[in-house]
Protein backbone atom coordinates (compact mmCIF):
# COMPACT_ATOMS: atom_id res chain seq x y z
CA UNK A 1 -12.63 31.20 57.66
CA UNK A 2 -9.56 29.44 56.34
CA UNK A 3 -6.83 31.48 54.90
CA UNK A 4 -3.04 30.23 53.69
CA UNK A 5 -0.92 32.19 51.38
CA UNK A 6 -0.39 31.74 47.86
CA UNK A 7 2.86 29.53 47.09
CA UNK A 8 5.31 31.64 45.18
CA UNK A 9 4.56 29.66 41.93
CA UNK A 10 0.85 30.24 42.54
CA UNK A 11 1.17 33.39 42.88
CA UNK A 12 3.37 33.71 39.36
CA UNK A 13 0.82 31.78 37.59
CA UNK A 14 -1.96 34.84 39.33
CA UNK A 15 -0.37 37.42 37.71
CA UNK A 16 1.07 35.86 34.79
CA UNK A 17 -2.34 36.18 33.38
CA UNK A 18 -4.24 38.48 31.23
CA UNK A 19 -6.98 38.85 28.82
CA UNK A 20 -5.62 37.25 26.00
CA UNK A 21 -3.59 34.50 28.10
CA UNK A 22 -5.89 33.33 30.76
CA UNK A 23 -3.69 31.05 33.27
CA UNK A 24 -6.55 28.17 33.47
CA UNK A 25 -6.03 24.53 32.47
CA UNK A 26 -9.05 23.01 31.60
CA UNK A 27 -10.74 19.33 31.12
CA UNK A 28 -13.68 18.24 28.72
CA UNK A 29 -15.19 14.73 30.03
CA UNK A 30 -17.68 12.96 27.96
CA UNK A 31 -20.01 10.65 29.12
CA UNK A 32 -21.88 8.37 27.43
CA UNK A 33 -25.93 7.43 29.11
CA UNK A 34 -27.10 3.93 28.65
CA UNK A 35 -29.55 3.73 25.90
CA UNK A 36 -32.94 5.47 27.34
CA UNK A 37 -31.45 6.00 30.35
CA UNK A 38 -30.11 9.83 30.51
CA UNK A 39 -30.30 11.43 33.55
CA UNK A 40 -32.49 14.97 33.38
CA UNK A 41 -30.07 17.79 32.65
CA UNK A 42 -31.42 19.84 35.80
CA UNK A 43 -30.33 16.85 38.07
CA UNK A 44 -27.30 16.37 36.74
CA UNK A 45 -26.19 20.10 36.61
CA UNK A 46 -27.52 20.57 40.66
CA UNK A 47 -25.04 17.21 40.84
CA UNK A 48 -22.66 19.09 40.13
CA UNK A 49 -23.13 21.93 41.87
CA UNK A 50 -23.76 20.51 45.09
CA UNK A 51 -20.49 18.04 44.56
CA UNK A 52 -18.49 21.41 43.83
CA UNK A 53 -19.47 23.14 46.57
CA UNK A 54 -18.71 20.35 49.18
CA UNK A 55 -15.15 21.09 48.09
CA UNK A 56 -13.42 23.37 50.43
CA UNK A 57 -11.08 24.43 48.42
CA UNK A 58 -13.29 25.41 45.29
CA UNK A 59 -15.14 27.89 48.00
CA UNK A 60 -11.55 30.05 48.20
CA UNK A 61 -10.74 33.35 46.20
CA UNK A 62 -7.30 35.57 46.25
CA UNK A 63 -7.54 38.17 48.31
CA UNK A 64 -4.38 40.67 48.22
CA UNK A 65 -2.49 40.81 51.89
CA UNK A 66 -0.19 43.36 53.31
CA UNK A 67 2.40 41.37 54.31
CA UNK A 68 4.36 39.74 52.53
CA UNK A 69 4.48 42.93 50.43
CA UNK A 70 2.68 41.79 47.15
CA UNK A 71 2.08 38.75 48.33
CA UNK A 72 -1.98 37.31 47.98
CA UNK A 73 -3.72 34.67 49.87
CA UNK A 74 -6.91 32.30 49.82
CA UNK A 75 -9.45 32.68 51.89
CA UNK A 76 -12.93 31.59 52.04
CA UNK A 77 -15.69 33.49 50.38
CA UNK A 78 -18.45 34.45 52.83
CA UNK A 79 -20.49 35.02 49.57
CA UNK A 80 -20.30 31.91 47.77
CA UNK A 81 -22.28 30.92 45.31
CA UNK A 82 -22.17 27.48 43.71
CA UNK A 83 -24.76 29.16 40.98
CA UNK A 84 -21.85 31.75 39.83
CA UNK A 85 -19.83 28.97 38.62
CA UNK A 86 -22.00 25.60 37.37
CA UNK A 87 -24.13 26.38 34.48
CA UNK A 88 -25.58 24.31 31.14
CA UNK A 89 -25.23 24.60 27.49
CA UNK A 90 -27.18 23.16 25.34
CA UNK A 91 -26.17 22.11 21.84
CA UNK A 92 -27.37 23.85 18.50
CA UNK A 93 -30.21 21.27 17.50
CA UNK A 94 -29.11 21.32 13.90
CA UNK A 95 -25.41 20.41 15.02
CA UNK A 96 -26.51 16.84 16.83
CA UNK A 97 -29.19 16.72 14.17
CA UNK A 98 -28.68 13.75 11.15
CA UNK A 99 -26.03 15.95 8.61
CA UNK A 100 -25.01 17.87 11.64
CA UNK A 101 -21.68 18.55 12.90
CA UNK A 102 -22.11 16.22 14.83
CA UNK A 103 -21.91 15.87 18.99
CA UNK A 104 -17.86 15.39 19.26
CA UNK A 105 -17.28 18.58 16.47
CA UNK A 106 -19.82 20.68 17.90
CA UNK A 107 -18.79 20.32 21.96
CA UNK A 108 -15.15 20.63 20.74
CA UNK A 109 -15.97 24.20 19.34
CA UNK A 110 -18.00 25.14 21.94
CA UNK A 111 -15.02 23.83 24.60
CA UNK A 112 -12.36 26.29 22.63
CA UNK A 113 -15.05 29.12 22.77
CA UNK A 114 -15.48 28.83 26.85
CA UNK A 115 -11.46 28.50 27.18
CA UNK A 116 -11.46 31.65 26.14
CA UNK A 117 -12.60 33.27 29.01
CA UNK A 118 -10.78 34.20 31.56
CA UNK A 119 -11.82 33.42 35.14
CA UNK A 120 -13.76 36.09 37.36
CA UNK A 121 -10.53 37.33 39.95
CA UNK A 122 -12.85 38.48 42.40
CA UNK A 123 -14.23 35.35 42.53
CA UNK A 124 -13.36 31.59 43.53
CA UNK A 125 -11.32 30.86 40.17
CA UNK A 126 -12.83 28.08 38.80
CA UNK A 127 -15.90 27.25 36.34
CA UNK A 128 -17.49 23.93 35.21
CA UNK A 129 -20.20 23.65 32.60
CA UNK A 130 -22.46 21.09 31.64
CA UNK A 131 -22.65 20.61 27.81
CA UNK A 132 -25.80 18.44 26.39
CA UNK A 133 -27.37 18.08 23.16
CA UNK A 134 -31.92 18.31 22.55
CA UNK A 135 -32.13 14.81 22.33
CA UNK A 136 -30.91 13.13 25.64
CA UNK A 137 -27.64 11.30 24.42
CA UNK A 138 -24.06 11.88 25.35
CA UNK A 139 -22.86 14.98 27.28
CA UNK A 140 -19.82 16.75 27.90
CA UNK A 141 -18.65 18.59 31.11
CA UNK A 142 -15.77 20.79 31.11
CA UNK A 143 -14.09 22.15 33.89
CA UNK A 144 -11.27 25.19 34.26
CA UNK A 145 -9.66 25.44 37.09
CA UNK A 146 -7.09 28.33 37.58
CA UNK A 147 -3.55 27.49 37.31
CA UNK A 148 -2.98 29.28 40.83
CA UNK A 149 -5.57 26.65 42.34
CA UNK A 150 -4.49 23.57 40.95
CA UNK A 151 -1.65 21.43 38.89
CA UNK A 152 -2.62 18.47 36.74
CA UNK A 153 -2.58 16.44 39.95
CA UNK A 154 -4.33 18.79 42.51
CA UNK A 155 -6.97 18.61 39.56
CA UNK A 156 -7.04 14.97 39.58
CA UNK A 157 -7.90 15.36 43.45
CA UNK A 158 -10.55 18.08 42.78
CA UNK A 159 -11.74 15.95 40.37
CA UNK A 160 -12.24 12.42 42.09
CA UNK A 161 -14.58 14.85 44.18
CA UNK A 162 -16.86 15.36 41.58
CA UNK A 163 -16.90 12.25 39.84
CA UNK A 164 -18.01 8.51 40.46
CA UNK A 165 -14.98 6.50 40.98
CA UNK A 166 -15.71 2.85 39.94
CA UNK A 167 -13.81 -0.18 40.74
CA UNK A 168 -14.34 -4.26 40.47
CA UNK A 169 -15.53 -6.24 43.50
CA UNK A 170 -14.26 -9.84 44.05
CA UNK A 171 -17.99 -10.91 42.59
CA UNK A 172 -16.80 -8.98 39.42
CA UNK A 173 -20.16 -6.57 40.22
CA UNK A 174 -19.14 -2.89 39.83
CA UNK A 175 -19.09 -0.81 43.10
CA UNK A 176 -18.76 3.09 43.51
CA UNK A 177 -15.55 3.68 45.90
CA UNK A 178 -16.18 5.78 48.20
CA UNK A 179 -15.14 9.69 47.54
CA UNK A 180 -12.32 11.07 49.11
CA UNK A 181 -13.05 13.07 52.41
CA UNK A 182 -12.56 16.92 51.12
CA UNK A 183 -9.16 18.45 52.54
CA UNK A 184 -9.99 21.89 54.50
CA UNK A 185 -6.99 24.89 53.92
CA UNK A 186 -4.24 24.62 55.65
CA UNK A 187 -3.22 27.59 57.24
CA UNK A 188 0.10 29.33 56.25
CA UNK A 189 1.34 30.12 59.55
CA UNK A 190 4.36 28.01 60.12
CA UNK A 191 4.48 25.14 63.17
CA UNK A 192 6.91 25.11 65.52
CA UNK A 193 8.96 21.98 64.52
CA UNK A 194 9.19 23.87 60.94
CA UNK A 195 10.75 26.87 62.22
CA UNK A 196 13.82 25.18 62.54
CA UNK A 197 14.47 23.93 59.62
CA UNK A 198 13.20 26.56 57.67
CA UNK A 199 16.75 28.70 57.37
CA UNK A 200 18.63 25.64 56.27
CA UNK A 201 16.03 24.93 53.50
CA UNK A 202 16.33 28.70 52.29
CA UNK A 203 19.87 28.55 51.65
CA UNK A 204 19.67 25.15 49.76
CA UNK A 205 16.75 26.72 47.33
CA UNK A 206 19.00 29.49 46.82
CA UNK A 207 21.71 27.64 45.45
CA UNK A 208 19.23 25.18 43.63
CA UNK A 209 17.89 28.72 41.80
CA UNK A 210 21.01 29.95 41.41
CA UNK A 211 22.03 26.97 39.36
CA UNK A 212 18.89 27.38 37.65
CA UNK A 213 19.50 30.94 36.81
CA UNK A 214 22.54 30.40 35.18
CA UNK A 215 21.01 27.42 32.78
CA UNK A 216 18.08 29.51 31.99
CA UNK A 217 20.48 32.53 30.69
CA UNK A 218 22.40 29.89 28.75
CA UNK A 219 19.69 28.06 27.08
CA UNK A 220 17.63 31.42 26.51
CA UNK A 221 17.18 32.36 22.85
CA UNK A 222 17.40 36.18 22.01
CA UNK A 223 16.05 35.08 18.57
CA UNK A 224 14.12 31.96 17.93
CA UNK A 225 13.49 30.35 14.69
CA UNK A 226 11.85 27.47 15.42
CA UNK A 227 8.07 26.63 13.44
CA UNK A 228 6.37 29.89 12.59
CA UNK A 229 2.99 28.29 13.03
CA UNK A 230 4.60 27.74 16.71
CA UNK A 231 5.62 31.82 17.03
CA UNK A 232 2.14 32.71 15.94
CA UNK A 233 0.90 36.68 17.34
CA UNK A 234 -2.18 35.87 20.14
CA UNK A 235 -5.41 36.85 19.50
CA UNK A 236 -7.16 35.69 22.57
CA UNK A 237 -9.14 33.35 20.62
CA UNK A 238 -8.95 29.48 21.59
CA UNK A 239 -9.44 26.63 19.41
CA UNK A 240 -9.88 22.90 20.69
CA UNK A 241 -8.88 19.48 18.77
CA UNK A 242 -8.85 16.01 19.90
CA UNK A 243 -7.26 12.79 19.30
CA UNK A 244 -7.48 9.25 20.63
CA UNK A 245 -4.53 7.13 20.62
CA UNK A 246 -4.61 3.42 21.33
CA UNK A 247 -2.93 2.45 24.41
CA UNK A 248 -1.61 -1.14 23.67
CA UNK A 249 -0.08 0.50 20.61
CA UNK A 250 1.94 2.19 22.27
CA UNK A 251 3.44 -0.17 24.76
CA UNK A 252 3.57 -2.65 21.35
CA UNK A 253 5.98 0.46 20.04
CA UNK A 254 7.97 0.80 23.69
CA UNK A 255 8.34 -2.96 24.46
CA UNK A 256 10.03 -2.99 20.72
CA UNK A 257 12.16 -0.06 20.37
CA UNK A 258 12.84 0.67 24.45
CA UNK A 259 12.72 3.58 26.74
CA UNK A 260 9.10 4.25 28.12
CA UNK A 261 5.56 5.25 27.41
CA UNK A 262 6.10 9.27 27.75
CA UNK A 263 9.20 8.70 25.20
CA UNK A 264 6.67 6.84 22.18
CA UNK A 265 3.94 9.76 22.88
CA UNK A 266 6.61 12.66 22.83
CA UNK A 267 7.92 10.94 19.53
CA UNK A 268 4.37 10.90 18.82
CA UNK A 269 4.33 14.54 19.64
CA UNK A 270 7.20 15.48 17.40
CA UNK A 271 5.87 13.21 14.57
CA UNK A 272 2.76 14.97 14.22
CA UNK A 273 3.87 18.23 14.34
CA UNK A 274 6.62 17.46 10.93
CA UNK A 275 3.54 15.54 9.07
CA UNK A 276 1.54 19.46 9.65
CA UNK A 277 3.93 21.35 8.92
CA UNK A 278 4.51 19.43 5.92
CA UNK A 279 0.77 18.96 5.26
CA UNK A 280 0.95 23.14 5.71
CA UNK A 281 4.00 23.70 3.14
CA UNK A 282 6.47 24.55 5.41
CA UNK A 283 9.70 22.82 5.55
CA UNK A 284 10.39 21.19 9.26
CA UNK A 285 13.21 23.43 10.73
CA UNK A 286 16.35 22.60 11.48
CA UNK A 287 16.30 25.12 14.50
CA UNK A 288 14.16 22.10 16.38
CA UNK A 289 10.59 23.47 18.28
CA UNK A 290 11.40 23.32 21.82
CA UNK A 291 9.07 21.45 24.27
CA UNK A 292 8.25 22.48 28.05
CA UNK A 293 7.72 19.25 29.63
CA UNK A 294 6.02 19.38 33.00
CA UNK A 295 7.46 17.51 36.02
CA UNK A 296 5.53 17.11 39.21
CA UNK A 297 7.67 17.49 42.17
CA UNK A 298 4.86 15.83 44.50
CA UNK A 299 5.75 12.71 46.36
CA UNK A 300 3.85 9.81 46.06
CA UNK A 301 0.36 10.07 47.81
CA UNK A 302 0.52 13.69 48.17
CA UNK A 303 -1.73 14.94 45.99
CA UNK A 304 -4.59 16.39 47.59
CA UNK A 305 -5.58 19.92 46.74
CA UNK A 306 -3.51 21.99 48.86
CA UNK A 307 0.11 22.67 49.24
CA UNK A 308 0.56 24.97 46.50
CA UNK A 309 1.88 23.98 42.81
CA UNK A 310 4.81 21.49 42.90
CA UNK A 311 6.28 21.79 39.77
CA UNK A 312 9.81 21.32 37.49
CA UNK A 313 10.15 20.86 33.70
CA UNK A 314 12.32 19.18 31.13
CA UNK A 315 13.66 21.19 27.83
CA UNK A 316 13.21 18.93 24.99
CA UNK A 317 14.25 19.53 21.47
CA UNK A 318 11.69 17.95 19.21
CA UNK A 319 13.07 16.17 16.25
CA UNK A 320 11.06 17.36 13.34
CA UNK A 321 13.56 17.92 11.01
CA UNK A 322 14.11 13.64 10.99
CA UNK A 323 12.18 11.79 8.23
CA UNK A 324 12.13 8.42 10.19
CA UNK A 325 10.13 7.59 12.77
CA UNK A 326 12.19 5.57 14.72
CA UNK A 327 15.02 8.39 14.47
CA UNK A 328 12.89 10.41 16.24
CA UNK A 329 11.85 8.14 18.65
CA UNK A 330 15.62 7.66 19.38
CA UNK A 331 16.40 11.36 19.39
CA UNK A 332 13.69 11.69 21.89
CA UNK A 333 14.71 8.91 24.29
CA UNK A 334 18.42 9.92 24.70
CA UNK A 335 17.35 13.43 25.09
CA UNK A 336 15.06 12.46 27.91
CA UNK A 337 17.53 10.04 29.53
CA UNK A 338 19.47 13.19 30.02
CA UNK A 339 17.10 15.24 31.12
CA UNK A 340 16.28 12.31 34.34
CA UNK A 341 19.91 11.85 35.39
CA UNK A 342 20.47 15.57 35.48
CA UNK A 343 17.78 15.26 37.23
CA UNK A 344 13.72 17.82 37.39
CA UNK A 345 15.89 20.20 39.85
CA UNK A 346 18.60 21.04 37.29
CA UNK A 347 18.37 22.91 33.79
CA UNK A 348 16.80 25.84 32.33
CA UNK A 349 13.55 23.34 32.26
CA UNK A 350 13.53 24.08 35.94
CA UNK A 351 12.09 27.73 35.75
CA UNK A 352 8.82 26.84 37.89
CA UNK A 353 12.04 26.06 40.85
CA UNK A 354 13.50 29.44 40.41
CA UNK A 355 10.27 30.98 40.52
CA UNK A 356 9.48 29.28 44.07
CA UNK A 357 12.47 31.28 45.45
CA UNK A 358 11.35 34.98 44.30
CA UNK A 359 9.70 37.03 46.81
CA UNK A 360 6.17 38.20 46.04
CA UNK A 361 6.56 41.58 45.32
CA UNK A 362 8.89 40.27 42.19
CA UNK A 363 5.81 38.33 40.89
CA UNK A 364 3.64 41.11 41.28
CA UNK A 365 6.05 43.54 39.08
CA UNK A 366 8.01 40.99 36.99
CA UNK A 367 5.26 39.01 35.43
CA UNK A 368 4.57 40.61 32.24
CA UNK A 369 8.52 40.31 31.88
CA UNK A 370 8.57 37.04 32.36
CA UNK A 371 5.75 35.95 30.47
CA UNK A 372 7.20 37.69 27.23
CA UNK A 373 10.44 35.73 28.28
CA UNK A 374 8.85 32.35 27.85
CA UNK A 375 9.19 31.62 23.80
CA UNK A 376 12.59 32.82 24.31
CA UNK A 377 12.81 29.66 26.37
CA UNK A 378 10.46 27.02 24.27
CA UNK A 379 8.03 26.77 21.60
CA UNK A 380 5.37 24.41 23.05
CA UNK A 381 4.12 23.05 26.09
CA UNK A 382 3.86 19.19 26.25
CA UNK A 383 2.58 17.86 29.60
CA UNK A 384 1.05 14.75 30.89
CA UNK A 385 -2.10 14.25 33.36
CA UNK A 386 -2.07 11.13 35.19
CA UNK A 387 -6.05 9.96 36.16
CA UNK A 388 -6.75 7.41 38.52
CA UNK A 389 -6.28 3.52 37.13
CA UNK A 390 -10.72 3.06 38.25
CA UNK A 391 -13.12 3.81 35.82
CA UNK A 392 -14.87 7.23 36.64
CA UNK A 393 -18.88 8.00 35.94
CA UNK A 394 -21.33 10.39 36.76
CA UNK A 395 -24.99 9.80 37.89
CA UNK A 396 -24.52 6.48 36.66
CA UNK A 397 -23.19 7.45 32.99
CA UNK A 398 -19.73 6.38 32.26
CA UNK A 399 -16.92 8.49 30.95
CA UNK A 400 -15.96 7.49 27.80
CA UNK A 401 -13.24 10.07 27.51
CA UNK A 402 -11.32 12.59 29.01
CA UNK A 403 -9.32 15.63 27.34
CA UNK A 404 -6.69 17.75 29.05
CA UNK A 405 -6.09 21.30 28.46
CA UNK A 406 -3.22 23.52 29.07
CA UNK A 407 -2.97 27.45 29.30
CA UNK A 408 -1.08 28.86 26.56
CA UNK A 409 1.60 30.79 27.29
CA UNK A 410 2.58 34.28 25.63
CA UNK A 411 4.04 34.07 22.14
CA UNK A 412 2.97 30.77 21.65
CA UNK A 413 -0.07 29.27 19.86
CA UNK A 414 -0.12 25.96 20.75
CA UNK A 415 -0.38 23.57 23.73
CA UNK A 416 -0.51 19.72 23.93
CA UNK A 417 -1.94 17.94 27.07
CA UNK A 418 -2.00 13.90 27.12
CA UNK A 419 -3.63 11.75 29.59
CA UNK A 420 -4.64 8.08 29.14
CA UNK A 421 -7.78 6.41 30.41
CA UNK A 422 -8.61 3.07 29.58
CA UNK A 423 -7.41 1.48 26.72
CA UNK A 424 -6.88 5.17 24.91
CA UNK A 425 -4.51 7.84 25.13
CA UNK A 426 -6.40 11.18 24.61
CA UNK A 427 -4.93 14.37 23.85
CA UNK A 428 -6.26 17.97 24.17
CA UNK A 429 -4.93 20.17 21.24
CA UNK A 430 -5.61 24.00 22.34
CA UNK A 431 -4.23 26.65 19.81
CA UNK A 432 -5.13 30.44 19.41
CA UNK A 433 -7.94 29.89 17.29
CA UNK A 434 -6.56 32.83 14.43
CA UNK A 435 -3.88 31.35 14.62
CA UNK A 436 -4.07 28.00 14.08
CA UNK A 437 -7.68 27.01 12.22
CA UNK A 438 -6.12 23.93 10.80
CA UNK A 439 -5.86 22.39 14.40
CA UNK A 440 -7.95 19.05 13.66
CA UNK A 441 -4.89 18.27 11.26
CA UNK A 442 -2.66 17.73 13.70
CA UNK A 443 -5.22 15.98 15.85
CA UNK A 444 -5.76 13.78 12.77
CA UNK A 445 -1.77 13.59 12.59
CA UNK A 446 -0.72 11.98 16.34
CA UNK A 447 -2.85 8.84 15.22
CA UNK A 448 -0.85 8.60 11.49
CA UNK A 449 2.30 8.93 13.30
CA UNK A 450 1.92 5.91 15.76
CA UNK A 451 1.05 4.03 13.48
CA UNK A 452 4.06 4.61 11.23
CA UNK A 453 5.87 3.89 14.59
CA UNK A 454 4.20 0.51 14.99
CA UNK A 455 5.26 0.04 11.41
CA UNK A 456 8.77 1.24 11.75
CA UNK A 457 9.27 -1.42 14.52
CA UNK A 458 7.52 -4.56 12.54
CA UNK A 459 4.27 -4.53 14.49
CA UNK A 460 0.57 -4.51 12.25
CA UNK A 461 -2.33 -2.11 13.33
């Protein structure tokens, strides 16, 4: 059996949770069947299953060790059962029925409902559910995966595992590429050549979290007045809403007014969130909402599903207290040109860095601390998937979208995941669900606020 330590920022995101803050990101795919031509729920759910379970990784649980003191590790599960983790849901009749809710509205709900779960721990951590409708039309599925096994990216991997990559041939006939070979474990016992090297690299994360440190005690705030709607008490309860944002609007709005793609959806971001709070009758504050921008730390073509989390962040001050659009979208790009030439190493945005350098033991004990620290440090989390450039399907049924979701973390109600596919942008709203019932509203916000951007800068829908 394969076993390899959890990476120190796995192992924070392990016991960072709890009931009401499950540490799982999540992903709702919907596919859309050719007319008459859905594939029989049972085949498509032991499709999955038996997909899943080729997938070394998704066959590891956490395991406490003895040494490192408080430390955990994965190993393989000599129990596993691909049947403990892959099940169906079918759809209310009356919701897909004519005068329903309809199929988006209804798997949406559902979605938030089974986010609210948290993950079986003595189990591998991960679930996937097929959700269908009576009457043999589109379907959802919706994975979780637990933050401690995967980052956006390691879930991209998992992913193109499970799913039917398609690409163009030089005929212009569609092909299925074939899927990645599964990567085993690696084991955490060091090699030789890294033994060397290993004391150097110590000292020079020590320094790197020491500088870290220091920002996060300077940007902390020992009382933050940002949105209340932000601040919001948990309640365990989790709410999904969607939005779809075209892509070539966008780049019409970055090729006009500069700076890049991430800077027109952040704008985005911070657009949406004043037109709510407006819509809400509260007055955008002039304390700005702080935004946790994830920053992978992976190289280039090392993404497969080991290795441990590789993460930074960015602090961003979201500019909701600016009536124009295109003064936000300013405000945003200078604060984000910042951010890159200080660089994802440097900054109080940097806390996933200084929790690589913690020993376990101060994971084990200094979680809850921690997580009550985080809306000291920002309001929201605003982070950015990136899926492969082919067109994905499953048992020969497209996917027609794909929504991210993020874990919330404690004191905040509200999460924003973007990833574009296609010719769309889609986003995955998750928000306690007490909290925050009005969460279509912002959904229905994003797509008002680029195209007051694409106004702002002379373009036409």
């Amino acid at each position: 059996m394969g076993t390899e330590l959890l990476a120190p920022l796995d192992l924070a995101f392990w016991h960072l949770e709890s009931a009401a803050h499950p540490m799982h990101l999540g992903a709702l795919a919907v596919f859309a069947p050719p007319p008459g031509a859905a594939p029989a729920p049972d085949a498509l759910l032991a499709l999955l299953g038996a997909r899943a379970a080729a997938i070394p990784r998704l066959r590891m649980r956490v395991r406490d060790v003895l040494l490192p003191v408080g430390g955990a590790a994965w190993s393989t599960d000599p129990d596993f059962d691909v049947h403990h983790h892959v099940a169906r849901v079918r759809l209310p009749a009356e919701d897909t029925a004519p005068g329903g809710a309809g199929f988006m509205a209804a798997t949406t709900r559902l979605a938030g409902e089974l986010m609210e779960r948290p993950l079986r721990r003595g189990l591998p951590p991960w679930e996937m559910y097929l959700i269908d409708g009576p009457d043999g039309g589109p379907f959802a599925v919706l994975v979780k995966l637990h933050h401690a096994l995967a980052d956006g990216m390691r879930a991209v991997s998992i992913g193109a595992g499970i799913f039917d990559q398609i690409a163009s041939t030089a005929t212009g006939r569609p092909r299925t590429a074939v899927r990645p070979r599964p990567v085993p474990p690696r084991s955490w016992m060091p090699g030789p050549r890294r033994v060397a090297g290993f004391a150097l690299g110590r000292i020079e994360d020590l320094g790197r979290a020491l500088g870290v440190g220091a920002s996060l005690v300077r940007a902390g705030r020992l009382d933050p007045r940002g949105a209340p709607a932000l601040r919001a008490g948990s309640s365990g309860t989790r709410r999904l809403a969607t939005a779809d944002l075209d892509l070539d609007a966008v780049r019409r709005v970055r090729r006009a007014a500069g700076g890049t793609g991430n800077d027109v959806l952040l704008a985005v971001v911070a657009g949406a969130l004043r037109r709510w709070m407006l819509e809400r009758g509260e007055t955008p504050p002039r304390d700005e909402p702080r935004a946790l921008v994830p920053v992978s730390r992976r190289r280039p073509g090392t993404a497969a599903p080991s290795g441990g989390n590789r993460l930074s962040a960015y602090l961003l001050a979201l500019p909701v207290s600016r009536a124009d659009p295109l003064a936000r979208l300013r405000a945003v790009r200078e604060a984000m040109d910042r951010n890159k030439a200080a660089g994802p190493l440097r900054g109080a945005g940097a806390v996933a860095v200084l929790a690589d350098q913690l020993p376990p033991l101060a994971h084990r004990f200094g979680a809850p601390l921690a997580g009550n620290a985080a809306r000291m440090l920002f309001d929201v989390l605003v982070t950015s998937v990136p899926l492969p450039r082919s067109r994905l399907s499953l048992a020969g049924c497209p996917l027609s979208a794909l929504y991210p979701m993020a874990p919330l973390a404690r004191g905040q109600s509200m999460a924003v995941a973007l990833t574009t596919y296609g010719s769309r942008v889609h986003i995955g709203l998750v928000g306690d669900g007490k909290a925050l019932p009005d969460l279509e509203t912002l959904a229905r916000c994003a797509d008002e606020e680029l195209t007051a951007l694409l106004t702002a800068v002379g373009e036409e829908r």
